[in-house]
C-alpha atoms as a PDB file:
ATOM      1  CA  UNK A   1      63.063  74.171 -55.204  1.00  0.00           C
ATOM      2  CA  UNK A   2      61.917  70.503 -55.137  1.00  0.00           C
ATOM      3  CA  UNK A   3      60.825  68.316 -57.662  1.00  0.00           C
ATOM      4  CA  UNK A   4      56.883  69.356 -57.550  1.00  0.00           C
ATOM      5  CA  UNK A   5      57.836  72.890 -57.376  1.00  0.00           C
ATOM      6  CA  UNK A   6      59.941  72.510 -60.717  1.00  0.00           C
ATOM      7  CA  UNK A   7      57.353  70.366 -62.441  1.00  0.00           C
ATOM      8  CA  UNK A   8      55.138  73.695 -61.788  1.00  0.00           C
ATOM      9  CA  UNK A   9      57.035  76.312 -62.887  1.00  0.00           C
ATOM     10  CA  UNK A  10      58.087  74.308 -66.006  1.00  0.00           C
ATOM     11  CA  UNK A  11      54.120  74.442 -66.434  1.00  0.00           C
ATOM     12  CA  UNK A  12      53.585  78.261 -66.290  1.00  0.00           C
ATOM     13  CA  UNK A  13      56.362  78.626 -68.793  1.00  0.00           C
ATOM     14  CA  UNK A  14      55.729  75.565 -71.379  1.00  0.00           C
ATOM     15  CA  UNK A  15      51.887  74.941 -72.698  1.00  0.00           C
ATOM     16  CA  UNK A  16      52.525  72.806 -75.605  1.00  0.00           C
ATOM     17  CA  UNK A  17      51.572  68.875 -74.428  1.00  0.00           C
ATOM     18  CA  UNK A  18      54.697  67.054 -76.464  1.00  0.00           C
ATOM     19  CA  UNK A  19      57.186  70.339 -75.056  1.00  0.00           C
ATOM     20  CA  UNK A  20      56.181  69.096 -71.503  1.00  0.00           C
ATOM     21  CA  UNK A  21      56.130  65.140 -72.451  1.00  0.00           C
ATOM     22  CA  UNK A  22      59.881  65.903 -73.884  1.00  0.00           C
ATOM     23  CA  UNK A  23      60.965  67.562 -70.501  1.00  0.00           C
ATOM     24  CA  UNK A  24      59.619  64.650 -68.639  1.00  0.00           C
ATOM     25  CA  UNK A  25      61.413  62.305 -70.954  1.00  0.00           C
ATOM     26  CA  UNK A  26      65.000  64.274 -70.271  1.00  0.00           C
ATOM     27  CA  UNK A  27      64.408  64.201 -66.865  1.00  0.00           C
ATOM     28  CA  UNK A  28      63.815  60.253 -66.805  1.00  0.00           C
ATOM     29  CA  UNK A  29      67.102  59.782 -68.271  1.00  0.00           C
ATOM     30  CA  UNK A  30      69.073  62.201 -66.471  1.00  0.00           C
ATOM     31  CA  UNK A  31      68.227  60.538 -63.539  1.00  0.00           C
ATOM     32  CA  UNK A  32      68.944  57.219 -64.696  1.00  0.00           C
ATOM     33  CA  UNK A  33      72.565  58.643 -65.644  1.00  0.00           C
ATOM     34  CA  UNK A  34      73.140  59.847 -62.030  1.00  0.00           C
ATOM     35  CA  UNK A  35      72.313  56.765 -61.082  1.00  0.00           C
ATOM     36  CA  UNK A  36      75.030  55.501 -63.422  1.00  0.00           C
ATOM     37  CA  UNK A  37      77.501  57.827 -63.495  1.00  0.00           C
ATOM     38  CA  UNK A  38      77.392  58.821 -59.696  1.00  0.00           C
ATOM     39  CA  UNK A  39      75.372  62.079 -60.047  1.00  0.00           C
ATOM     40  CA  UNK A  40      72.737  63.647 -57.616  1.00  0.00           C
ATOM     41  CA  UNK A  41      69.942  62.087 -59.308  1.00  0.00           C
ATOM     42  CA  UNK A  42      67.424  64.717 -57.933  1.00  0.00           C
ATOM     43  CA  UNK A  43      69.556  67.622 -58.850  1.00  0.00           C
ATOM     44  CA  UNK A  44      69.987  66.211 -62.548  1.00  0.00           C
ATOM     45  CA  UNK A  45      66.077  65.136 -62.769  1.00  0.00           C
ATOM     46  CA  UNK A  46      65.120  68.631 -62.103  1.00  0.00           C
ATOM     47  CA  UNK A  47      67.912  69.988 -64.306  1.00  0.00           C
ATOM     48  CA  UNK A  48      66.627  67.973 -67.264  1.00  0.00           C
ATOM     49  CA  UNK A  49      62.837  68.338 -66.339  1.00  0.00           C
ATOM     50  CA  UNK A  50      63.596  72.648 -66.493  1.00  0.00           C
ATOM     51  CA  UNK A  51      66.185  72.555 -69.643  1.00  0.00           C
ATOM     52  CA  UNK A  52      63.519  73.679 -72.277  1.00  0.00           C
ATOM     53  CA  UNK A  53      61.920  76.208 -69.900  1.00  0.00           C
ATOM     54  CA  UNK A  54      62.153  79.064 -72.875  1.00  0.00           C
ATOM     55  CA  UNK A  55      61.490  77.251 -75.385  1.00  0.00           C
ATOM     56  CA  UNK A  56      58.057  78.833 -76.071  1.00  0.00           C
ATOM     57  CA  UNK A  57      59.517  82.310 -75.115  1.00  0.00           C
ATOM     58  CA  UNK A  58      62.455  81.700 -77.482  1.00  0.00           C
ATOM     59  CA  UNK A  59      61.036  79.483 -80.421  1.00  0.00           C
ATOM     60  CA  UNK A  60      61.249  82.608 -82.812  1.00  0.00           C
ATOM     61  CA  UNK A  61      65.205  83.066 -82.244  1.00  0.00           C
ATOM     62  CA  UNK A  62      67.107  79.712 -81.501  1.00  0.00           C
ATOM     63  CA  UNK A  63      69.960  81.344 -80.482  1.00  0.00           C
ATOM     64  CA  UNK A  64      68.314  82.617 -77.844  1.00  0.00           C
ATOM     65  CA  UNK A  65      67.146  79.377 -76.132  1.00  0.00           C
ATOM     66  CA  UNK A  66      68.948  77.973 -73.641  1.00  0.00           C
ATOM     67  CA  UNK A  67      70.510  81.601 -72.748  1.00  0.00           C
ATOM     68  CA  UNK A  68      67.276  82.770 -71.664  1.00  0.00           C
ATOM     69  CA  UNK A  69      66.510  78.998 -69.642  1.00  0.00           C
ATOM     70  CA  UNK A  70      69.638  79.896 -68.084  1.00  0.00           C
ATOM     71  CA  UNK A  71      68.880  83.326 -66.389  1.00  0.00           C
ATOM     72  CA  UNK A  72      65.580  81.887 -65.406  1.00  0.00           C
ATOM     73  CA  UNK A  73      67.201  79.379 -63.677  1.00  0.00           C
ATOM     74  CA  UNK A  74      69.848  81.649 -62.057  1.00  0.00           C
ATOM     75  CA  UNK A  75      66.518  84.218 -61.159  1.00  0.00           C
ATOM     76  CA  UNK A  76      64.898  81.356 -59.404  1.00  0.00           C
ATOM     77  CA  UNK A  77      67.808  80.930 -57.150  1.00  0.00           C
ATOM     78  CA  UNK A  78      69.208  77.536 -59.246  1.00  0.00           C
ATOM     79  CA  UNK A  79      72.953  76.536 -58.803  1.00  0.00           C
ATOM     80  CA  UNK A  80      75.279  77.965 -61.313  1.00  0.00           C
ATOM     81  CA  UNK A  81      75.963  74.191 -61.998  1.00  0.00           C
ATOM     82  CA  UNK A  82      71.927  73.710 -63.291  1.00  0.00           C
ATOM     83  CA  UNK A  83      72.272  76.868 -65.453  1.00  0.00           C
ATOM     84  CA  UNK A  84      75.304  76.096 -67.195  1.00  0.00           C
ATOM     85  CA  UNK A  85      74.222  72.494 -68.208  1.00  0.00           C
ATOM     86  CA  UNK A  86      70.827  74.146 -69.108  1.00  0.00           C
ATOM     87  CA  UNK A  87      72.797  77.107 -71.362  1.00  0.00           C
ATOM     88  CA  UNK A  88      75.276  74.623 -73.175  1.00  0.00           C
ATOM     89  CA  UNK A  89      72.604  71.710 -73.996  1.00  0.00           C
ATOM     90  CA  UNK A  90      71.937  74.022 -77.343  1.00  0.00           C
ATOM     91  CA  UNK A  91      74.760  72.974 -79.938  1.00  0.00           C
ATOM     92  CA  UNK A  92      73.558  76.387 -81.582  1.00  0.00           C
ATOM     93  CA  UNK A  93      75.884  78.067 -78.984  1.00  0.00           C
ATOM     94  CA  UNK A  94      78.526  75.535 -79.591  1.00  0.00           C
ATOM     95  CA  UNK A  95      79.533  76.015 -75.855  1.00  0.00           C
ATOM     96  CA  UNK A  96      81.182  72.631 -74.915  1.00  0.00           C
ATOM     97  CA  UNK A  97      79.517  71.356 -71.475  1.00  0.00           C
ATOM     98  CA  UNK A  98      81.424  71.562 -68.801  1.00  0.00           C
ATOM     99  CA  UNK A  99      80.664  68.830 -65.882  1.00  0.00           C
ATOM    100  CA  UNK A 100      79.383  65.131 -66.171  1.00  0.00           C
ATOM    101  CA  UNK A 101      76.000  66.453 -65.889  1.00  0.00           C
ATOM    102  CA  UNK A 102      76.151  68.740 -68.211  1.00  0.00           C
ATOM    103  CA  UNK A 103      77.362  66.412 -70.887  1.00  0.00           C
ATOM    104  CA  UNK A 104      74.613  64.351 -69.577  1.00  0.00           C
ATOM    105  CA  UNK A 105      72.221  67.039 -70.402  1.00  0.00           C
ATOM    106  CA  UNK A 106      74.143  67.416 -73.834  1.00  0.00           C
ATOM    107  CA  UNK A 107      73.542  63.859 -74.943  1.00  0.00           C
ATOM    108  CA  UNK A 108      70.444  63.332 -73.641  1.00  0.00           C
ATOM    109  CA  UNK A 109      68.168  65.857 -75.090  1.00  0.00           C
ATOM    110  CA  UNK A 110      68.604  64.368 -78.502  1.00  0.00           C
ATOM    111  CA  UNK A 111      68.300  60.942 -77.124  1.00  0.00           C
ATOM    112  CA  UNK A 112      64.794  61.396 -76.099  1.00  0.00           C
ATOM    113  CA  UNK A 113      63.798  62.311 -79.297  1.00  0.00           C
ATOM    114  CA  UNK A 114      65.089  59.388 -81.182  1.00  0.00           C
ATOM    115  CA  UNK A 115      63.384  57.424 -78.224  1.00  0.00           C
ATOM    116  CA  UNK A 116      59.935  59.173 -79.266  1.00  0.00           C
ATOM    117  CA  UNK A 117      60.267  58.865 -82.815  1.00  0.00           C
ATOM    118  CA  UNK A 118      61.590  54.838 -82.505  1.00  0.00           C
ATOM    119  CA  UNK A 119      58.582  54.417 -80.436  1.00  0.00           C
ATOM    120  CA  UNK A 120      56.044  55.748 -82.894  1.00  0.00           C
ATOM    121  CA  UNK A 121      56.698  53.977 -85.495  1.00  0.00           C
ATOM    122  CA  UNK A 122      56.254  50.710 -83.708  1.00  0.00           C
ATOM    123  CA  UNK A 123      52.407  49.214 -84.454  1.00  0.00           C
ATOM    124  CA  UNK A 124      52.035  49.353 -81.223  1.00  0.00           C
ATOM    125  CA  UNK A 125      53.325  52.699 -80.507  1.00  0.00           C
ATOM    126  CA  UNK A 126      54.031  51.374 -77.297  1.00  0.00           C
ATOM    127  CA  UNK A 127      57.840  52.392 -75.701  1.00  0.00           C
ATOM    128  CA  UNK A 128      57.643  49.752 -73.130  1.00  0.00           C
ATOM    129  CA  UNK A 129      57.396  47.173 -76.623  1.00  0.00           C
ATOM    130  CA  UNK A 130      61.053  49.185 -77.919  1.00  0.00           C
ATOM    131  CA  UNK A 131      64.009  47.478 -77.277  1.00  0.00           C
ATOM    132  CA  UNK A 132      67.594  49.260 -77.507  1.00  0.00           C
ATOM    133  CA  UNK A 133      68.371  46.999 -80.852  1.00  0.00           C
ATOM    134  CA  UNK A 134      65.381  48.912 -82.443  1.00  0.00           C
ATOM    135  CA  UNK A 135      66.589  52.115 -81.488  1.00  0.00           C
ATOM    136  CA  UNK A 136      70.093  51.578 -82.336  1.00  0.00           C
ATOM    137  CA  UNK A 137      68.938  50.130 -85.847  1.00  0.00           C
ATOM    138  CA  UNK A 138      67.383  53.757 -86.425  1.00  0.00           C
ATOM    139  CA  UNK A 139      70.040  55.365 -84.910  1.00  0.00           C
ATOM    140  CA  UNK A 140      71.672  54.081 -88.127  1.00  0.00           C
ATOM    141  CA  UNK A 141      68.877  55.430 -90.612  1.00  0.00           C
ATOM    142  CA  UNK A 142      70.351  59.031 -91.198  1.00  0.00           C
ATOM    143  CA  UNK A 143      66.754  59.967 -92.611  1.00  0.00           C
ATOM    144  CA  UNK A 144      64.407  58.648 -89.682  1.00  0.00           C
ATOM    145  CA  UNK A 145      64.137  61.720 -87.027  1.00  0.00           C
ATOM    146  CA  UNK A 146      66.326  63.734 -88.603  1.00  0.00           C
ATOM    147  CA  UNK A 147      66.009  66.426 -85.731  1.00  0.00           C
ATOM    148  CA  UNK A 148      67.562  64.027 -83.109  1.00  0.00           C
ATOM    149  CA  UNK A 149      71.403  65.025 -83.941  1.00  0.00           C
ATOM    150  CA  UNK A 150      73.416  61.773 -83.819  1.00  0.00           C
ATOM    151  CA  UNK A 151      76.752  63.387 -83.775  1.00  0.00           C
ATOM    152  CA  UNK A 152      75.864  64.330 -80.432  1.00  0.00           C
ATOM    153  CA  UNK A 153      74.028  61.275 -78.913  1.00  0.00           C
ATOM    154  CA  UNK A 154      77.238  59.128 -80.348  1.00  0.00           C
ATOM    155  CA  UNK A 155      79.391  61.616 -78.310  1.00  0.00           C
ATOM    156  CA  UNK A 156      78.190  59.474 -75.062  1.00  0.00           C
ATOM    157  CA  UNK A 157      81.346  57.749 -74.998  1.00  0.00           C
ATOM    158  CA  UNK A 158      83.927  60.773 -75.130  1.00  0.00           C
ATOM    159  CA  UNK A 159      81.131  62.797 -73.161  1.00  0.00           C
ATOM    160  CA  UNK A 160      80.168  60.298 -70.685  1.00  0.00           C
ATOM    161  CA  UNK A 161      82.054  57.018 -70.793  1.00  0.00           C
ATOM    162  CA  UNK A 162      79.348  55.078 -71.879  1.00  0.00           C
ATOM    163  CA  UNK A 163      79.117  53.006 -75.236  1.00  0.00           C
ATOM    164  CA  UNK A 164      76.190  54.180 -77.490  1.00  0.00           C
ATOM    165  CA  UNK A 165      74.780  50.504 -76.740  1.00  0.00           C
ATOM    166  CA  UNK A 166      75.153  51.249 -72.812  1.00  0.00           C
ATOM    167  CA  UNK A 167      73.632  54.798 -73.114  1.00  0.00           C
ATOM    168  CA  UNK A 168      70.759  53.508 -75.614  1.00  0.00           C
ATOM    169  CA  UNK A 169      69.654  51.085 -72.844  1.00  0.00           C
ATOM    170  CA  UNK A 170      69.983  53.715 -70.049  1.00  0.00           C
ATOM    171  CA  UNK A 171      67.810  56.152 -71.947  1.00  0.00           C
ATOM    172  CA  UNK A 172      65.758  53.711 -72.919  1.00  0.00           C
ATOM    173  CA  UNK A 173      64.589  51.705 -69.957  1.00  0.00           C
ATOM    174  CA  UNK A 174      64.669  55.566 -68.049  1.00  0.00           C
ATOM    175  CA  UNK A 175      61.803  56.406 -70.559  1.00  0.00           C
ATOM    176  CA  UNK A 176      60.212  53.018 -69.902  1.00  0.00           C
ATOM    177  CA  UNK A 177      60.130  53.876 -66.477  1.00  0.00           C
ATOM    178  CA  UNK A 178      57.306  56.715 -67.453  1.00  0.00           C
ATOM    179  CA  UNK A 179      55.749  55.335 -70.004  1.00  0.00           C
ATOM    180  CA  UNK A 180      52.342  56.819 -68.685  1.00  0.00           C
ATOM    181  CA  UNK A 181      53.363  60.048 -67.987  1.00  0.00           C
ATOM    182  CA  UNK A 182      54.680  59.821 -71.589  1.00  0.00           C
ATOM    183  CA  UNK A 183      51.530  58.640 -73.157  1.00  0.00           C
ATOM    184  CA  UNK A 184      53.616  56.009 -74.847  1.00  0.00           C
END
């Protein structure tokens, strides 16, 4: 299934706006971290566009998200590699990823979040005004967005290699790249 394809299933299964701006966002920066890291860049876009795919399905019963993202995945005919990343991004499971994308997926999700929240706080509320300093300085506010879990975006470096500086500016400039489809 290509990218387009993805895009519209993710639609049929997700109806809330910010659900499908958040997707987007994940699947910015899992591309930019195939770029980086040496990943399949269309395989990991479309891995972190579809990782909330049950989200709506499962909101009621958290511990069922990701599992359910996961068959879906495997239904559609999805490597095993896209369903596992897509079943261990929720720390509810405490599955450890297995796989650089996975752990891509892993740190990422949270990421985007923090992105969002740095963003909308700006006047502006303009991401493509964000720089990484401003996100790292609320990355160090334990009370601003206290949904985006920085025990696992500061895992980047035993996860992925990368410094939290180096995966800040990754995310960030990934996001940048979409800023329209964002609505930031």
């Amino acid at each position: 299934m290509n990218r387009e394809e993805s895009y519209k299933l993710l639609k049929e299964n997700l109806f809330n706006n910010n659900l499908l701006k958040h997707c987007l966002a994940v699947e910015a920066i899992m591309r930019g971290l195939a770029k980086r890291l040496g990943g399949d860049s269309e395989i990991w876009g479309i891995t972190g566009l579809l990782h909330d795919i049950d989200y709506e399905k499962t909101k009621d019963d958290p511990l069922k998200h990701s599992l359910v993202g996961a068959e879906i995945l495997k239904d559609m005919g999805f490597s095993d590699e896209m369903a596992e990343a897509v079943k261990t991004h929720n720390e509810a499971h405490a599955i450890q990823p297995e796989g650089l994308m996975a752990k891509s997926l892993f740190a990422c999700d949270p990421m985007s979040g923090l992105i969002v929240a740095a963003t909308l706080v700006l006047p502006s509320k303009s991401i493509k005004e964000l720089t990484a300093e401003n996100v790292l300085n609320r990355f160090k506010e334990k009370a601003f967005a206290r949904g985006a879990n920085r025990e696992i975006i500061s895992k980047c470096q035993e996860l992925l290699g990368l410094s939290l500086e180096e995966f800040t500016k990754i995310s960030l400039e990934a996001m940048q790249g979409i800023s329209g489809e964002l609505e930031l």
